[in-house]
Protein backbone atom coordinates (compact mmCIF):
# COMPACT_ATOMS: atom_id res chain seq x y z
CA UNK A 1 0.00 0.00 0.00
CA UNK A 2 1.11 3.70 -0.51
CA UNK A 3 3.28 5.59 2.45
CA UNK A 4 1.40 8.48 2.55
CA UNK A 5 0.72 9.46 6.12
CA UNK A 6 -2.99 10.59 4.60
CA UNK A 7 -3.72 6.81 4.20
CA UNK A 8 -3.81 6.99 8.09
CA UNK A 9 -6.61 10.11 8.15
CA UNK A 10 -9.88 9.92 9.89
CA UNK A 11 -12.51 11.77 11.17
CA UNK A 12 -13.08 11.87 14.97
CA UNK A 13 -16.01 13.70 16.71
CA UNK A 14 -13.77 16.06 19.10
CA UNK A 15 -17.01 14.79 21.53
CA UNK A 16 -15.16 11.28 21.58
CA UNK A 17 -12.43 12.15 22.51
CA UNK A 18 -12.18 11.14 26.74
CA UNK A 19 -11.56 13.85 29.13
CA UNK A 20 -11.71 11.41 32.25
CA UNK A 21 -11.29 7.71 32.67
CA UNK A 22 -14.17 4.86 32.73
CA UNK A 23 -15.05 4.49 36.22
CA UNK A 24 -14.15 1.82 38.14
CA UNK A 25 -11.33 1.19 34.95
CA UNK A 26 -12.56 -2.01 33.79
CA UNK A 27 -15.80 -0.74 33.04
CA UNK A 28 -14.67 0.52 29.94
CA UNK A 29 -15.91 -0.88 26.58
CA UNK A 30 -13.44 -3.07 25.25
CA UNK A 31 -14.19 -3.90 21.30
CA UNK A 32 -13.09 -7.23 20.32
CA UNK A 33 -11.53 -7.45 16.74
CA UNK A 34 -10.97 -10.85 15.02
CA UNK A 35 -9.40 -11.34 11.53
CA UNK A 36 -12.91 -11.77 10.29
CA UNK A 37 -16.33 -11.57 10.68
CA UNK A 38 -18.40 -9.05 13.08
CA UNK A 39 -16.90 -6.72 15.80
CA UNK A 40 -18.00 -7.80 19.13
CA UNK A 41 -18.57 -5.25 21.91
CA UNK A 42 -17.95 -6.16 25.42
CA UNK A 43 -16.40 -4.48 28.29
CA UNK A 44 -12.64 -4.88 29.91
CA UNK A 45 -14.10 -7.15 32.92
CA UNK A 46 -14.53 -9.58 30.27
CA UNK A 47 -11.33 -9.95 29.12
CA UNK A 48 -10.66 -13.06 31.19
CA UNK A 49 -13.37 -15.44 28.85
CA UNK A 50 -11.59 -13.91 25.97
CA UNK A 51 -8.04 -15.39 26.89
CA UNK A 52 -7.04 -19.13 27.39
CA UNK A 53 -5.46 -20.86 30.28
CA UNK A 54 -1.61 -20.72 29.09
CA UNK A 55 -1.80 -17.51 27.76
CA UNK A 56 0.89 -14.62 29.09
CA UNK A 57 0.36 -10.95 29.68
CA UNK A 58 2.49 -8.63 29.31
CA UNK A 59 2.05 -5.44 30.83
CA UNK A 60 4.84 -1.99 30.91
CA UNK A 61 5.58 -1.47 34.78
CA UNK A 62 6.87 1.72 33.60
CA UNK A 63 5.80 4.69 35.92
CA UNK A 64 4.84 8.26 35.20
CA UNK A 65 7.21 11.35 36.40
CA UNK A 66 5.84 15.07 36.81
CA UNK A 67 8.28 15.68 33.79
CA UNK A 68 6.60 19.01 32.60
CA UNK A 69 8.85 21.93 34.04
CA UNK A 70 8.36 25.74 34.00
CA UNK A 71 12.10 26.99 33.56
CA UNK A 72 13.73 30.26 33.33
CA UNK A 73 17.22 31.62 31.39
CA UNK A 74 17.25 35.00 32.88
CA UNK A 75 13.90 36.77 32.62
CA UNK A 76 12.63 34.22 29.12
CA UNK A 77 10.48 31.23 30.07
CA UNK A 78 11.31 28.05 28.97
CA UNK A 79 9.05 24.88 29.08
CA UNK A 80 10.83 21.84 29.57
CA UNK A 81 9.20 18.27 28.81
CA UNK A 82 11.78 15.61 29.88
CA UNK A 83 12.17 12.86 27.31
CA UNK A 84 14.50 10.15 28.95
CA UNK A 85 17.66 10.05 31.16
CA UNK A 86 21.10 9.17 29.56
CA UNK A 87 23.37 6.65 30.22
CA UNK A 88 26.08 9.62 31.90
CA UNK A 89 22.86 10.80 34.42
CA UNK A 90 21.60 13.55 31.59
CA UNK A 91 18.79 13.94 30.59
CA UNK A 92 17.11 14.42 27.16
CA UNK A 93 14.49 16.77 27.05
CA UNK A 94 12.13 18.43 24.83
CA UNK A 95 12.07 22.60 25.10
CA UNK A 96 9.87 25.66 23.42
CA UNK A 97 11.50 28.38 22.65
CA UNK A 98 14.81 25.67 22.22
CA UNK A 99 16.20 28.14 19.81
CA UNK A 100 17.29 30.42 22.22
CA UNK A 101 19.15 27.75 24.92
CA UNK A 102 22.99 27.76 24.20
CA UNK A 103 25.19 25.38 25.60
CA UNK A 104 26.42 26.47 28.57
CA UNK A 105 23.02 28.57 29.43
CA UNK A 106 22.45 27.85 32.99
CA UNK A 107 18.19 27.24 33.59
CA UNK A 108 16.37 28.03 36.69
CA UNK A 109 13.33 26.50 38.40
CA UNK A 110 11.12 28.87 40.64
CA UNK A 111 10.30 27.68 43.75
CA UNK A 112 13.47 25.52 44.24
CA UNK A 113 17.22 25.98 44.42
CA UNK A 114 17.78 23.54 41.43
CA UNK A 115 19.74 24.52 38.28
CA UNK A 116 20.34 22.73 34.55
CA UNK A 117 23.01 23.48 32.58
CA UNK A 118 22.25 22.91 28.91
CA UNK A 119 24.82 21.21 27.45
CA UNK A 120 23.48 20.82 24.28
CA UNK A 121 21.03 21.45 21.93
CA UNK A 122 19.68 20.09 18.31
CA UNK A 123 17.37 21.50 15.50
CA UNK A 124 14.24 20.01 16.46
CA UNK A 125 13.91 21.45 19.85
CA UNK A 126 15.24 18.70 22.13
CA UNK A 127 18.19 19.83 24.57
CA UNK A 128 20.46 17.39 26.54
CA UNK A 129 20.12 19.06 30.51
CA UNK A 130 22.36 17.94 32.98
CA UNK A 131 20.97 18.97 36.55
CA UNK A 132 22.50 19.69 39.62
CA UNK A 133 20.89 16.92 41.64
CA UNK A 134 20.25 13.10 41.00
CA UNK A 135 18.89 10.14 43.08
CA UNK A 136 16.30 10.92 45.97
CA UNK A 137 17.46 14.51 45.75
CA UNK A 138 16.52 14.72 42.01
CA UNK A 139 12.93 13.02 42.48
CA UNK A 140 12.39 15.34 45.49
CA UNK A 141 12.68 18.16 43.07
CA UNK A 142 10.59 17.04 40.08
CA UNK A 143 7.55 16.37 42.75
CA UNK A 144 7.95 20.29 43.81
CA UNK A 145 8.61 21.65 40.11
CA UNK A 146 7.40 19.35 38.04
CA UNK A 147 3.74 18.78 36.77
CA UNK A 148 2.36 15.60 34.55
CA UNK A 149 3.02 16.13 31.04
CA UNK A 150 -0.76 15.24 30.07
CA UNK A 151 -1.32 14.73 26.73
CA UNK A 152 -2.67 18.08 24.70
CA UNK A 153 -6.12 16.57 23.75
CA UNK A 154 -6.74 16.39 27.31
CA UNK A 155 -8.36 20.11 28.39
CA UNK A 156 -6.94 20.94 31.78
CA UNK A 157 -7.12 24.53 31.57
CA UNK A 158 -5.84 25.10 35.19
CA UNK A 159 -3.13 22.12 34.71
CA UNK A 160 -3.49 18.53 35.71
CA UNK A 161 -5.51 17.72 38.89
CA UNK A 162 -4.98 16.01 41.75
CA UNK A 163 -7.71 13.21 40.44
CA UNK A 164 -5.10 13.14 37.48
CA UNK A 165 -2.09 12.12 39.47
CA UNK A 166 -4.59 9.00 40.67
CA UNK A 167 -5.84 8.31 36.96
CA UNK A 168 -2.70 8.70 34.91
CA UNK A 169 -1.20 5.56 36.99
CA UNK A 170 -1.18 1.66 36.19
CA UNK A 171 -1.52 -0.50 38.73
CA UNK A 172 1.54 -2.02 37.57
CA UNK A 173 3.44 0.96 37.75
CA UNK A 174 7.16 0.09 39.29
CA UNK A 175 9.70 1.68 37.89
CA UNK A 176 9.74 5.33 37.29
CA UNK A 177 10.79 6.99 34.28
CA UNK A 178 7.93 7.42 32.01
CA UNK A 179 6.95 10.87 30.10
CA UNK A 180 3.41 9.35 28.99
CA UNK A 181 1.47 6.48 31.12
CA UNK A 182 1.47 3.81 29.00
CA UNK A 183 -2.82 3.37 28.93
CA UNK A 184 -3.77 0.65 28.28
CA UNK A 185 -2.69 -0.54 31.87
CA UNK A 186 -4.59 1.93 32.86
CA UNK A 187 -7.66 -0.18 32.69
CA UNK A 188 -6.41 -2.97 34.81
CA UNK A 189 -8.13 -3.42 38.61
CA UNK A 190 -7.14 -5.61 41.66
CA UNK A 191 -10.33 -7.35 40.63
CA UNK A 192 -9.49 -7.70 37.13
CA UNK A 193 -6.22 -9.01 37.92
CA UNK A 194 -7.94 -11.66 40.52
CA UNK A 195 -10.25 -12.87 37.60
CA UNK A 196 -7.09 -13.06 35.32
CA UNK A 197 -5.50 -15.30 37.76
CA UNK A 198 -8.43 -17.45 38.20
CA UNK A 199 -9.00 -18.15 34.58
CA UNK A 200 -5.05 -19.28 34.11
CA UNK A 201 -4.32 -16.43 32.42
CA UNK A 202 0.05 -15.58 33.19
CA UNK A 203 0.59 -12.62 33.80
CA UNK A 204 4.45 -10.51 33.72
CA UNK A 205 5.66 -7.17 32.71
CA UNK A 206 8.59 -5.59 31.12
CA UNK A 207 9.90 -1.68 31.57
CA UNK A 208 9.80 0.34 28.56
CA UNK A 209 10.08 4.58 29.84
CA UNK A 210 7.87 6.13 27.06
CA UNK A 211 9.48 9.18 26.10
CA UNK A 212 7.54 12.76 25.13
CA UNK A 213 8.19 12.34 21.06
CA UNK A 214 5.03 10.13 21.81
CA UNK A 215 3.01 13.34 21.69
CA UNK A 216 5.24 14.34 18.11
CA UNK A 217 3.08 14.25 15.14
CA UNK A 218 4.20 12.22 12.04
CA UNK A 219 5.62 15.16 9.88
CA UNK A 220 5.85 15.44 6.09
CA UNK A 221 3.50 13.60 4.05
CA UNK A 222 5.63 10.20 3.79
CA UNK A 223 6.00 7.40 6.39
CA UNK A 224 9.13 6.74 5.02
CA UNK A 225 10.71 10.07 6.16
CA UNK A 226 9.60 9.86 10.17
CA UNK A 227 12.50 9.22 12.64
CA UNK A 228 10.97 7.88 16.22
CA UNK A 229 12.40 9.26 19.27
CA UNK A 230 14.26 6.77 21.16
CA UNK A 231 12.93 5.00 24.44
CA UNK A 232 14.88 3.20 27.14
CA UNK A 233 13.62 -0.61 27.92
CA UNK A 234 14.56 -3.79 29.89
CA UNK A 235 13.25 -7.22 29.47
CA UNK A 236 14.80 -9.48 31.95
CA UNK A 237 16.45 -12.58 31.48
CA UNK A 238 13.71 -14.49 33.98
CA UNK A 239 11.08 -12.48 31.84
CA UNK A 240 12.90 -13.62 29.10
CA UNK A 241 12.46 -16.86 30.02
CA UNK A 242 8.93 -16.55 30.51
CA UNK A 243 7.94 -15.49 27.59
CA UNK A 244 9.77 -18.27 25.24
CA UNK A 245 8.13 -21.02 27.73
CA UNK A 246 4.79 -19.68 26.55
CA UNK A 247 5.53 -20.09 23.50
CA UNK A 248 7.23 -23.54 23.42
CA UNK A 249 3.88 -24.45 24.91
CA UNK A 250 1.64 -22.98 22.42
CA UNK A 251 0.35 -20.16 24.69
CA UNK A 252 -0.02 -17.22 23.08
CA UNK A 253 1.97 -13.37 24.21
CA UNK A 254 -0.50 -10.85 24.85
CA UNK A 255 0.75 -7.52 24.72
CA UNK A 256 -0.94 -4.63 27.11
CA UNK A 257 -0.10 -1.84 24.83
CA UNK A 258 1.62 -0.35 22.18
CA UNK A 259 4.62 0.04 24.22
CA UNK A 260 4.71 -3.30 25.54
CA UNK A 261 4.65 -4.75 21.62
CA UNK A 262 7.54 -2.38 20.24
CA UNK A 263 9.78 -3.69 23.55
CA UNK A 264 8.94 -7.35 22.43
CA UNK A 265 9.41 -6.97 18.87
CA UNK A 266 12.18 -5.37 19.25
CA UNK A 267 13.82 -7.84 21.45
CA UNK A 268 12.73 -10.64 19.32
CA UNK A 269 14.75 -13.12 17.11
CA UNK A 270 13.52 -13.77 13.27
CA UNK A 271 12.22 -16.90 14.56
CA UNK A 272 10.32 -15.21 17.45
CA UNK A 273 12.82 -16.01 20.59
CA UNK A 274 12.96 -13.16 22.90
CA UNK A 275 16.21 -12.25 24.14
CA UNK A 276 16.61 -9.92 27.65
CA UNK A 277 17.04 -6.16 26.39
CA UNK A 278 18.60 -3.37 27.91
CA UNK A 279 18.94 -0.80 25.88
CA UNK A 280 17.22 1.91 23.85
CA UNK A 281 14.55 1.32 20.70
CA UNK A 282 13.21 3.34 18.26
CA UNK A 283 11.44 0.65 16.51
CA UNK A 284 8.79 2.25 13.59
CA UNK A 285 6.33 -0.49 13.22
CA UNK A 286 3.84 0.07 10.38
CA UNK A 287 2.04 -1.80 7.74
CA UNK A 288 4.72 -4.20 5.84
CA UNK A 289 6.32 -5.20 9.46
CA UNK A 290 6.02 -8.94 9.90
CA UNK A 291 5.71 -9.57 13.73
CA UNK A 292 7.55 -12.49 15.63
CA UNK A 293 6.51 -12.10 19.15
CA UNK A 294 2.94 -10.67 19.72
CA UNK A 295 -0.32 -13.03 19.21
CA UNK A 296 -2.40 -10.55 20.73
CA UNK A 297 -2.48 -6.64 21.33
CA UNK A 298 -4.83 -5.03 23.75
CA UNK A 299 -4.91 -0.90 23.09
CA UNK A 300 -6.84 2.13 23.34
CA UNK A 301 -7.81 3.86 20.21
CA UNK A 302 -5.42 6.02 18.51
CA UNK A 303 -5.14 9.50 17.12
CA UNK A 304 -5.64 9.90 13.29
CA UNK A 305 -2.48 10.03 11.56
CA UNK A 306 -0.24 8.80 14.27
CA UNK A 307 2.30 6.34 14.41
CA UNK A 308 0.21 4.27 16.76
CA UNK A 309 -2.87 3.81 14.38
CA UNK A 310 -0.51 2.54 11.56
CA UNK A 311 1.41 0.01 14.57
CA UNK A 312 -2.21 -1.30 14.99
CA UNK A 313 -2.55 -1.66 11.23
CA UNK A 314 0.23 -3.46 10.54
CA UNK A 315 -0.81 -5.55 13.56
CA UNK A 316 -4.56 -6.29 12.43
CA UNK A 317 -4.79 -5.49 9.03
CA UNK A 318 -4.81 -1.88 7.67
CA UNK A 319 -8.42 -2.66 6.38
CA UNK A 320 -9.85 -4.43 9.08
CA UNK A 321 -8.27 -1.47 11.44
CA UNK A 322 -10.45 1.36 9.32
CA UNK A 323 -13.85 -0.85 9.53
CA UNK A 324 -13.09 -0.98 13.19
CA UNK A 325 -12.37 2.70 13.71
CA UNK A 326 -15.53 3.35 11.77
CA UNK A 327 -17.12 1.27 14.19
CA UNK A 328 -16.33 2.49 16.70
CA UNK A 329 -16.92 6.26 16.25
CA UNK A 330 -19.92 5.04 14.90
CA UNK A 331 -21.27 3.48 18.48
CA UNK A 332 -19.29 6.01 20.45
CA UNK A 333 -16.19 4.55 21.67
CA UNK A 334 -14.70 6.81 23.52
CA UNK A 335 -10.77 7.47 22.53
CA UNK A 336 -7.24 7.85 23.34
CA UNK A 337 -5.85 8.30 26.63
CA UNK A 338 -8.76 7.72 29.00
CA UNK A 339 -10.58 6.29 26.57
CA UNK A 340 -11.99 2.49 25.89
CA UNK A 341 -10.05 -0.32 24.51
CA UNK A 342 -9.69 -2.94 21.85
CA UNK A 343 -8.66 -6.44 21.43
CA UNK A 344 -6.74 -7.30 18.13
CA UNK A 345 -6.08 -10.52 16.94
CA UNK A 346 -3.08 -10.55 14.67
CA UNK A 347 -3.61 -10.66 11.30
CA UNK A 348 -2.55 -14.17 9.74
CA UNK A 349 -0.15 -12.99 6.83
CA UNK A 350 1.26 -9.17 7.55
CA UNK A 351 3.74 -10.16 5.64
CA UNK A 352 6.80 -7.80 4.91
CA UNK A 353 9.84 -6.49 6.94
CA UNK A 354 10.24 -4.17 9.73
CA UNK A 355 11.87 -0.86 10.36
């Protein structure tokens, strides 16, 4: 099929898009997409009957970081967005108003004592900060600075709420690090969980940080031309482990989110072994990508035009993916973020090769 990013266009009623999470989480409306035949609707709690004993979940334990910070060079403001910390203790961050950072600009943060020297800058607005705390100190300072870095299409005219700092959180959350909450853990309950258990369903996670080019629109009018920001994930050897068990026993890997699929594919062999990972990806998957580890994707729906609605039609089928959308809008799924789920089957020949 063609790479023009318009191939990935829909309409969305701005009136579906979620401003606040199902409540409790797994009463949201989960739509179940098989290769063929009709959509089913259910909701999340019913995820359990959908699964099989043997089957393995895979959920991100990353966890969200207040990584939206009001900074000042001199009198100019600066808005930071952290991206993801650096091997040498930087970090990589996103910045308006980048163009007028030098390196060796020092930045202040009101309310605290904290600097950032910028040692570095690039042509698309990200900056490499190194601050002048780390550890304990460092997350002391982003809870009094920083602020959740909410995605735009959520309104929060006064900033995010205290009811936000609840919502944007998995239950699985572990390891912090993360720019955006990966979402759809967000949908998970103790109760959930209990069922999951009872049914045989196996259940693990893996860390993948996700990074604030997840908000970056797809630029230009080819696919062929977008970079992906880089994201920092581990898959342990035990995890590891796990996961090729499953397989040699003909369960199947169900990925909770699109971030939970890149980290496996991209720690996957041709011949669908997963090896541990430690490292960074910046895996673009999009129609033409043949998968080796994922059988099944659960995800919230995805902006028009983004790299995560072409991931999900590369996973299911870029046909069967644009019925479903249509479908949904149609009954009034509610989207992104806070917004209902699906259930994807993998398509039985995506043929092609990956990026």
């Amino acid at each position: 099929m063609s790479d023009q990013v318009s191939d990935f266009d829909f309409d969305l009623p701005h009136a579906l898009v979620a401003e606040q999470p199902a409540r409790p989480r797994d009463a949201a409306r989960l739509l179940d997409i098989m290769p063929t035949g009709p959509f089913h609707d259910r909701v999340v709690r019913d995820l359990p009957s959908l699964l099989r004993p043997g089957d393995l979940l895979v959920a991100n334990d990353t966890a969200v970081i207040p990584a939206q910070l009001d900074a000042r060079r001199g009198e100019a403001r600066i808005g930071i967005t952290l991206d993801r910390i650096l091997p040498d203790g930087t970090w990589h961050a996103l910045a308006r108003n980048a163009r007028r950072l030098r390196a060796g600009d020092v930045l202040t943060f009101p309310g605290t004592p904290n600097t950032a020297a910028i040692v570095s800058r690039d042509d698309e607005g990200g900056v490499i900060l190194r601050f002048d705390t780390e550890g304990a100190d460092f997350d002391a300072f982003l809870q009094t600075a920083g602020v959740l870095a909410l995605p735009p299409y959520i309104d929060r005219p006064g900033g995010p709420t205290e009811q936000d700092r609840q919502d944007y959180a998995t239950i699985f959350a572990a390891h912090r690090g993360a720019v955006a909450a990966p979402t759809a853990g967000l949908h998970f309950t103790p109760g959930l969980l209990a069922a999951l258990d009872a049914a045989g369903v196996e259940r693990c996670t893996l860390t993948l940080h996700v990074g604030a080019g997840t908000f970056l629109p797809v630029r230009g009018d080819s696919i062929a031309g977008h970079r992906m920001h880089a994201e920092r994930g581990v898959i342990t050897e035990e995890t590891a482990e796990r996961l090729n068990r499953t397989r040699r026993a003909g369960g199947r890997i169900v990925a909770v989110g699109t971030t939970s699929l890149r980290l496996l594919e991209s720690a996957a062999d041709p011949d669908g072994t997963i090896r541990p990972f430690d490292g960074d990806t910046a895996i673009f998957i999009r129609p033409g990508y043949r998968f080796r580890a994922v059988d099944m994707l659960m995800t919230n729906f995805h902006l028009p035009r983004s790299t995560l609605f072409m991931l999900v039609c590369a996973f299911a089928g870029y046909d069967r993916m644009r019925d479903a959308y249509a479908h949904a809008i149609g009954t009034g799924y509610r989207f992104y973020s806070y917004g209902d789920a699906c259930l994807l089957h993998r398509a039985p020949t995506p043929g092609g090769t990956g990026a």
